[in-house]
Protein backbone atom coordinates (compact mmCIF):
# COMPACT_ATOMS: atom_id res chain seq x y z
CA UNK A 1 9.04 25.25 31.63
CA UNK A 2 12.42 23.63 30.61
CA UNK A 3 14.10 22.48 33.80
CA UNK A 4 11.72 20.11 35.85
CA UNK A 5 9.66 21.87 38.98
CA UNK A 6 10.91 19.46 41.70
CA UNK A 7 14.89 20.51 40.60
CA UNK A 8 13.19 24.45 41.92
CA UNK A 9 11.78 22.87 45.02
CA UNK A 10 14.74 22.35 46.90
CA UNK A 11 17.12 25.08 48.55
CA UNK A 12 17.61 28.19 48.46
CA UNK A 13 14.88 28.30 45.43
CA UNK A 14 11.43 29.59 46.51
CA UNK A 15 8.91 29.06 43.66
CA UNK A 16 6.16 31.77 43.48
CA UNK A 17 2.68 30.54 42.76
CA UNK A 18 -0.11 32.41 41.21
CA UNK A 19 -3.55 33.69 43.25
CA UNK A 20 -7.75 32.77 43.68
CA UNK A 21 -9.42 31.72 40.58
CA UNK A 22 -12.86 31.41 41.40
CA UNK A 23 -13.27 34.52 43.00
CA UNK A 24 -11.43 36.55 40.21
CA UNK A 25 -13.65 34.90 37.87
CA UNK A 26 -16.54 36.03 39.97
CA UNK A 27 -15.55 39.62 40.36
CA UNK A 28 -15.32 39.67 36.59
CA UNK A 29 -18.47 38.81 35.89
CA UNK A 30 -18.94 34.90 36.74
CA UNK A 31 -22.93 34.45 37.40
CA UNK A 32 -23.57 32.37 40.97
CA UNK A 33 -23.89 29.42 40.94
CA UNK A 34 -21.67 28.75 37.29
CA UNK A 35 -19.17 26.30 37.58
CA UNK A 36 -16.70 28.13 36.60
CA UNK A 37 -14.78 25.83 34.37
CA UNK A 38 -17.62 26.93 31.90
CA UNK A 39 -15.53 29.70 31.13
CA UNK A 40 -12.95 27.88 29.63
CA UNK A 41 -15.41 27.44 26.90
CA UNK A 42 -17.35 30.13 27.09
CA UNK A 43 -15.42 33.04 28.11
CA UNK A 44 -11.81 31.97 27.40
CA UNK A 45 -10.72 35.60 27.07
CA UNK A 46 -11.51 36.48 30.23
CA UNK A 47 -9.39 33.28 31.92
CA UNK A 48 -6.42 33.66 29.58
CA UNK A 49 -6.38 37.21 30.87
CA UNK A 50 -6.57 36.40 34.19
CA UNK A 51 -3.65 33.67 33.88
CA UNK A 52 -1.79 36.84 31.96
CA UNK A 53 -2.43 38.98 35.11
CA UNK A 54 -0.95 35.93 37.41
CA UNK A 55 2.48 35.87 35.43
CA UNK A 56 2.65 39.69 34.83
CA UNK A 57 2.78 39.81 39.01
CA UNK A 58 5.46 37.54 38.86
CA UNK A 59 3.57 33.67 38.71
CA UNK A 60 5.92 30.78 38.11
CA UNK A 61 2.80 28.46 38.47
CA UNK A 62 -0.35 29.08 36.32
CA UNK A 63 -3.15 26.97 38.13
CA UNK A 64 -5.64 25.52 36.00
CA UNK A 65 -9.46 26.52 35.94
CA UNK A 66 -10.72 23.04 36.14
CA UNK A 67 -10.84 22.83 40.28
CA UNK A 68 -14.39 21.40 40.22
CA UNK A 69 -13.52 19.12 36.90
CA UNK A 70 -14.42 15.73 38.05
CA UNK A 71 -17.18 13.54 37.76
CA UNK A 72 -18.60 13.19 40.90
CA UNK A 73 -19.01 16.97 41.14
CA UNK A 74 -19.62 18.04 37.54
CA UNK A 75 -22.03 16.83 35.49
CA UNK A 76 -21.05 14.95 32.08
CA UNK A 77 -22.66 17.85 30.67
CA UNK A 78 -22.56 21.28 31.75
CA UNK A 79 -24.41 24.36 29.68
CA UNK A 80 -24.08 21.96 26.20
CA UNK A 81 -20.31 21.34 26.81
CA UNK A 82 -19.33 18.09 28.11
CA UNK A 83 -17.02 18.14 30.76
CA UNK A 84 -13.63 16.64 29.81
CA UNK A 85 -13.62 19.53 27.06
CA UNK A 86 -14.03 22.25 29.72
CA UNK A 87 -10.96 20.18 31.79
CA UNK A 88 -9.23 20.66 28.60
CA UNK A 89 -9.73 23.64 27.22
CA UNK A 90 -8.46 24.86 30.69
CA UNK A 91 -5.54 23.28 30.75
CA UNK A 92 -4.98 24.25 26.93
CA UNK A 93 -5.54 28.21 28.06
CA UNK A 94 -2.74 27.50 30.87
CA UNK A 95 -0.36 26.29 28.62
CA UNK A 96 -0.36 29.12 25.92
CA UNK A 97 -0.06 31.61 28.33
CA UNK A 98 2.39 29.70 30.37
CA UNK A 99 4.31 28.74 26.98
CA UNK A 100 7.88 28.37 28.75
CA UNK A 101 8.21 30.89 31.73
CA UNK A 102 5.53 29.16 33.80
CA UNK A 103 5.00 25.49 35.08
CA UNK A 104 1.00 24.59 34.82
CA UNK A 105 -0.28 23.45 37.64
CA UNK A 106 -3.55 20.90 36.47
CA UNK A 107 -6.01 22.11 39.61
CA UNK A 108 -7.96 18.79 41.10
CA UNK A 109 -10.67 20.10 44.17
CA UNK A 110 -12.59 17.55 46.32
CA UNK A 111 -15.79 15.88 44.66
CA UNK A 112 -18.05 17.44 47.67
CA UNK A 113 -18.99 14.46 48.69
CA UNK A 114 -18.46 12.32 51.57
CA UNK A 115 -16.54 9.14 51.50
CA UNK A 116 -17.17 6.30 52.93
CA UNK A 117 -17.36 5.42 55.77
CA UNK A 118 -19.00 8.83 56.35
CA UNK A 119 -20.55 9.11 52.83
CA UNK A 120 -21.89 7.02 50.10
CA UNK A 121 -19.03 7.16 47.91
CA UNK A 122 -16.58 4.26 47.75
CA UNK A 123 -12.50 5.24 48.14
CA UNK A 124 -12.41 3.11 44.28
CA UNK A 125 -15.11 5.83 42.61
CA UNK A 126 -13.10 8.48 43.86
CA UNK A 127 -10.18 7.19 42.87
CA UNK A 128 -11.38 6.09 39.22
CA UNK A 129 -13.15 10.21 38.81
CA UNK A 130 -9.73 11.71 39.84
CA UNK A 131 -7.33 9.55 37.55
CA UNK A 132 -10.10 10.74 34.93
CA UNK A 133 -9.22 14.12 35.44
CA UNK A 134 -5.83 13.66 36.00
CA UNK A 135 -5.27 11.85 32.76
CA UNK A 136 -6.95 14.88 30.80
CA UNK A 137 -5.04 17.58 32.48
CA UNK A 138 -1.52 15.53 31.78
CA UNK A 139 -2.54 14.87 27.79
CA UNK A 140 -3.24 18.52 27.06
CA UNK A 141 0.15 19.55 28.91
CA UNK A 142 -0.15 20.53 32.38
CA UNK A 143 3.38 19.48 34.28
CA UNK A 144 2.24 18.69 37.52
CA UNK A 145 -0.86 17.21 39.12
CA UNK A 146 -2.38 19.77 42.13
CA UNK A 147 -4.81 18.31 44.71
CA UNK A 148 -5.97 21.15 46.81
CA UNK A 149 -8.19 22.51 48.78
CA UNK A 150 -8.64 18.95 50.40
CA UNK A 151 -10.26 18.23 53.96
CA UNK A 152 -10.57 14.75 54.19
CA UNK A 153 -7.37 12.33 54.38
CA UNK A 154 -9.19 9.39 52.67
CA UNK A 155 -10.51 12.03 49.49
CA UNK A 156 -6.83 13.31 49.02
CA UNK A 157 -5.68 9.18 49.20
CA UNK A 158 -8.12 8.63 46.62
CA UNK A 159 -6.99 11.41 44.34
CA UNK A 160 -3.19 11.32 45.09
CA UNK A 161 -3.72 7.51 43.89
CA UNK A 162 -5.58 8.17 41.30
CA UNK A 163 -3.34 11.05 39.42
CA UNK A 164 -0.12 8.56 40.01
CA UNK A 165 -1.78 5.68 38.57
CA UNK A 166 -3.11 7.82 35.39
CA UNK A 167 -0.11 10.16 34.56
CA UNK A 168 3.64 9.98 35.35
CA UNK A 169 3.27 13.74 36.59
CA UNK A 170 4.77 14.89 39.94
CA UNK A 171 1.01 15.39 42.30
CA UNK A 172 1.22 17.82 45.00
CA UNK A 173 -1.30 17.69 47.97
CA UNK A 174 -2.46 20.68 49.95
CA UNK A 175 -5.14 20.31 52.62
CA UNK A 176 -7.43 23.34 54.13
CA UNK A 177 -7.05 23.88 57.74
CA UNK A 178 -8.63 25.92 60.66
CA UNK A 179 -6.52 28.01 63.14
CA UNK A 180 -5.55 24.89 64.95
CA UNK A 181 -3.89 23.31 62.12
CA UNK A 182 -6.92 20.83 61.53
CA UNK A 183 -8.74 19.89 58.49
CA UNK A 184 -12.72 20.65 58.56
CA UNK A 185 -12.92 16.07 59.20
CA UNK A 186 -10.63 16.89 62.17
CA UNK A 187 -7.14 15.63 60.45
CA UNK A 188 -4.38 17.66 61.93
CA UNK A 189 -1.61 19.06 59.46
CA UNK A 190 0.86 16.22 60.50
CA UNK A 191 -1.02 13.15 59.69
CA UNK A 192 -2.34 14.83 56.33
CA UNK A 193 1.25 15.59 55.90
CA UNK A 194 2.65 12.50 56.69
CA UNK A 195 -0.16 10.14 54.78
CA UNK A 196 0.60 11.39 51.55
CA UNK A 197 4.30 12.02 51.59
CA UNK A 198 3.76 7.93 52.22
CA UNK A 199 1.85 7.61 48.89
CA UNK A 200 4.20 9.40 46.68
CA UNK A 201 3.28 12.91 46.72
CA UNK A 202 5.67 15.26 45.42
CA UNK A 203 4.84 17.81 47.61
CA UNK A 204 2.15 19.02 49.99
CA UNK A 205 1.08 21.89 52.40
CA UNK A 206 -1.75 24.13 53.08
CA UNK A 207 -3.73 26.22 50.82
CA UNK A 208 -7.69 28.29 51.15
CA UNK A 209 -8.53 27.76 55.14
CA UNK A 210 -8.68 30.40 57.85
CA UNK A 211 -6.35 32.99 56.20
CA UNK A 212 -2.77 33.40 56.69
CA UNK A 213 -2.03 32.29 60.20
CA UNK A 214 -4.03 28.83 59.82
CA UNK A 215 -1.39 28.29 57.41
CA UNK A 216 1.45 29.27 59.43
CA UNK A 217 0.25 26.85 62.08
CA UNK A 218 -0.24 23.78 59.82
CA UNK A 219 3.18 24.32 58.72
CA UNK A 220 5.01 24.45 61.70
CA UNK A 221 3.35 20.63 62.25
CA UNK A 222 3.92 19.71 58.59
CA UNK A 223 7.73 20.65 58.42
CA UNK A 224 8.05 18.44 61.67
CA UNK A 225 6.45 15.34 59.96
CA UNK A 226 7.53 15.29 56.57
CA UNK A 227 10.52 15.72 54.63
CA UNK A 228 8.79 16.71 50.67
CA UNK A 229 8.94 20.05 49.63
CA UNK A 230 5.88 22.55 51.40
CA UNK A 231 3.50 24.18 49.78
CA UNK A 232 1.67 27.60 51.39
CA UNK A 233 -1.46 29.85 49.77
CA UNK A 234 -3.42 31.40 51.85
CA UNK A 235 -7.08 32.61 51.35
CA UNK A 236 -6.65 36.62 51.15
CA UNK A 237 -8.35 36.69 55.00
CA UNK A 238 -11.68 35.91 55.72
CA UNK A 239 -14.40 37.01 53.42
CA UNK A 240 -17.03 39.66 54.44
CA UNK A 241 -20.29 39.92 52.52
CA UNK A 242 -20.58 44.04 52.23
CA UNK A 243 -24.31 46.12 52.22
CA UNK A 244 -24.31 46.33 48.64
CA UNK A 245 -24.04 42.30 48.76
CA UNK A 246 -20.45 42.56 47.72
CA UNK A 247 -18.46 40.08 48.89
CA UNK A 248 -14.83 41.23 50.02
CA UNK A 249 -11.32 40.06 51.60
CA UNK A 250 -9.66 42.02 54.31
CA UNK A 251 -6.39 40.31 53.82
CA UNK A 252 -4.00 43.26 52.21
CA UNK A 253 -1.04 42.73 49.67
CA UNK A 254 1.66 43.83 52.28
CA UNK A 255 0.32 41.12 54.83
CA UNK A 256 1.03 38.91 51.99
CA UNK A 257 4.75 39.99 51.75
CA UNK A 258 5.09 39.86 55.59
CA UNK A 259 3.31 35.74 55.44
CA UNK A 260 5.77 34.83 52.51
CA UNK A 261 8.26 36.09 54.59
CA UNK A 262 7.43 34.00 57.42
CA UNK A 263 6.25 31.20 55.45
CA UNK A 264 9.73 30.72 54.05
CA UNK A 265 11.16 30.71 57.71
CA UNK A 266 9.05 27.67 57.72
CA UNK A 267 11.34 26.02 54.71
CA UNK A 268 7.81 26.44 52.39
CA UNK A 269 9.42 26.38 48.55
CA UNK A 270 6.20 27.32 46.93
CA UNK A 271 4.11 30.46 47.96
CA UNK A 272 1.02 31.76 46.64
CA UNK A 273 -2.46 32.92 47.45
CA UNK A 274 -6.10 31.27 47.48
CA UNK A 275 -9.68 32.53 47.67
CA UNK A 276 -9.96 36.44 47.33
CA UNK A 277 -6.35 37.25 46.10
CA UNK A 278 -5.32 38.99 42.95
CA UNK A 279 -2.27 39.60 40.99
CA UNK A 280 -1.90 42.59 43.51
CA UNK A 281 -0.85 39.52 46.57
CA UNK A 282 1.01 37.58 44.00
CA UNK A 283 3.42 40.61 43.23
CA UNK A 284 4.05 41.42 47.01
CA UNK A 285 4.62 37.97 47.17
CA UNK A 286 7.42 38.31 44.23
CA UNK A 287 8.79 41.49 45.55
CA UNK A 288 9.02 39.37 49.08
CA UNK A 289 10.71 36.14 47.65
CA UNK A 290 13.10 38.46 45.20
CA UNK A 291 14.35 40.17 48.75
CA UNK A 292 15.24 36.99 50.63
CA UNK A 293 16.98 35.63 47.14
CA UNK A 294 18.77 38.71 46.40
């Protein structure tokens, strides 16, 4: 996009992010157990289309297919392709389907591992993994630097430090919280909030989590803490594994317009969806945001 993200942070502009990646990539066809960043390589077609679905329903963020990208979680090489050209290749998809109505949105996810002094790895690995990342999202053209998904305080440190030291890219932080507006390592909204606004975040909020109204909850305590644009996107409900071993999302597309509409009461700037969405959510989303801007 031409005019910087930040400038569209600020009021009255409400940004509309895009939807779930790795379930839409699973309810296309991704085998369990894939990573799927393999399918930047393998199956580009079927993640270009899915970015073309986002921006279709109205996506002004395209979020990058490289969530589990990093070294601590993915393996140097994964199915013959090494791992910073799956980071890049999804970035690369992004971008030409972005080309200038969309900002792209380089996705960073936790390592799933434990940091000290829970787990064995240090804050500096961490750190050192994520600036990896970070550094190959920013050279092939993403415009921002997304930590999401985050549950752990010292993890989102570690990668909000590492993206700032490797790129010059605004990094946004969103944590994952439970209906009490506390991470899964007990942070609550605030302090998450408030920790990285301290490190330079551009941005930060809630995103996956306990549906819609775990959301709502961790921003009432974020928008009291911190003064950085907030970010909100909701998993689709909670997921239910069906009989035929299906799994599905109760959450509907008009619940979605009704959260965005309460989500902006809460001053968020950027609203999209998480796990079990589709461009379905993102549009009632649009349609939501276009009503309050009219």
């Amino acid at each position: 996009m031409p005019v910087d993200i930040l400038s569209r942070l600020r009021p009255p502009h409400v940004v509309v992010a895009d939807g779930a990646i790795g379930t839409y990539l699973q309810a296309q066809g991704l085998p369990p157990g894939t990573p799927p960043e393999v399918w930047n390589v393998e199956q580009p077609e079927m993640v270009r289309s899915m970015h073309k679905a986002y921006l279709a329903a109205g996506a002004q963020v395209l979020t990058t297919n490289t969530f589990g990208g990093n070294r601590l979680r993915l393996p140097e090489e994964v199915h013959g392709r090494r791992r910073a050209e799956l980071v890049t290749q999804g970035v690369r998809i992004a971008r030409e389907v972005a080309g200038d109505a969309a900002w792209v949105a380089g996705s960073m996810g936790p390592t799933g591992r434990l940091i000290e002094p829970l787990g064995d790895v240090k804050c500096e690995q961490a750190e050192e993994a994520y600036a990896e990342q970070a550094a190959l999202m920013a050279d092939a053209g993403a415009d921002v630097i997304l930590i999401e998904t985050m549950s752990d305080v010292l993890e989102a440190r570690a990668a909000l430090l590492g993206a700032r030291r490797a790129t010059d890219l605004p990094v946004f932080v969103t944590f994952s919280f439970d209906a009490t507006g506390r991470t899964m390592m007990g942070n609550t909204a605030e302090e998450a909030a408030r920790e990285v606004q301290t490190l330079g975040a551009s941005a930060t909020g809630a995103n996956c989590g306990q549906g819609i109204m775990a959301t709502i909850v961790a921003l009432q305590q974020m928008r009291r803490a911190v003064t950085i644009p907030l970010i909100a996107q909701p998993n689709a409900g909670m997921p239910r594994l069906e009989a035929t071993g299906e799994t599905t999302w109760d959450g509907t597309p008009d619940e979605f317009a009704e959260a965005a509409r309460r989500l902006m009461e809460l001053e968020a700037r950027m609203v999209g969806a998480c796990c079990g969405s589709t461009p379905a959510h993102i549009l009632a989303i649009r349609a939501a945001v276009n009503a309050v801007q009219a």
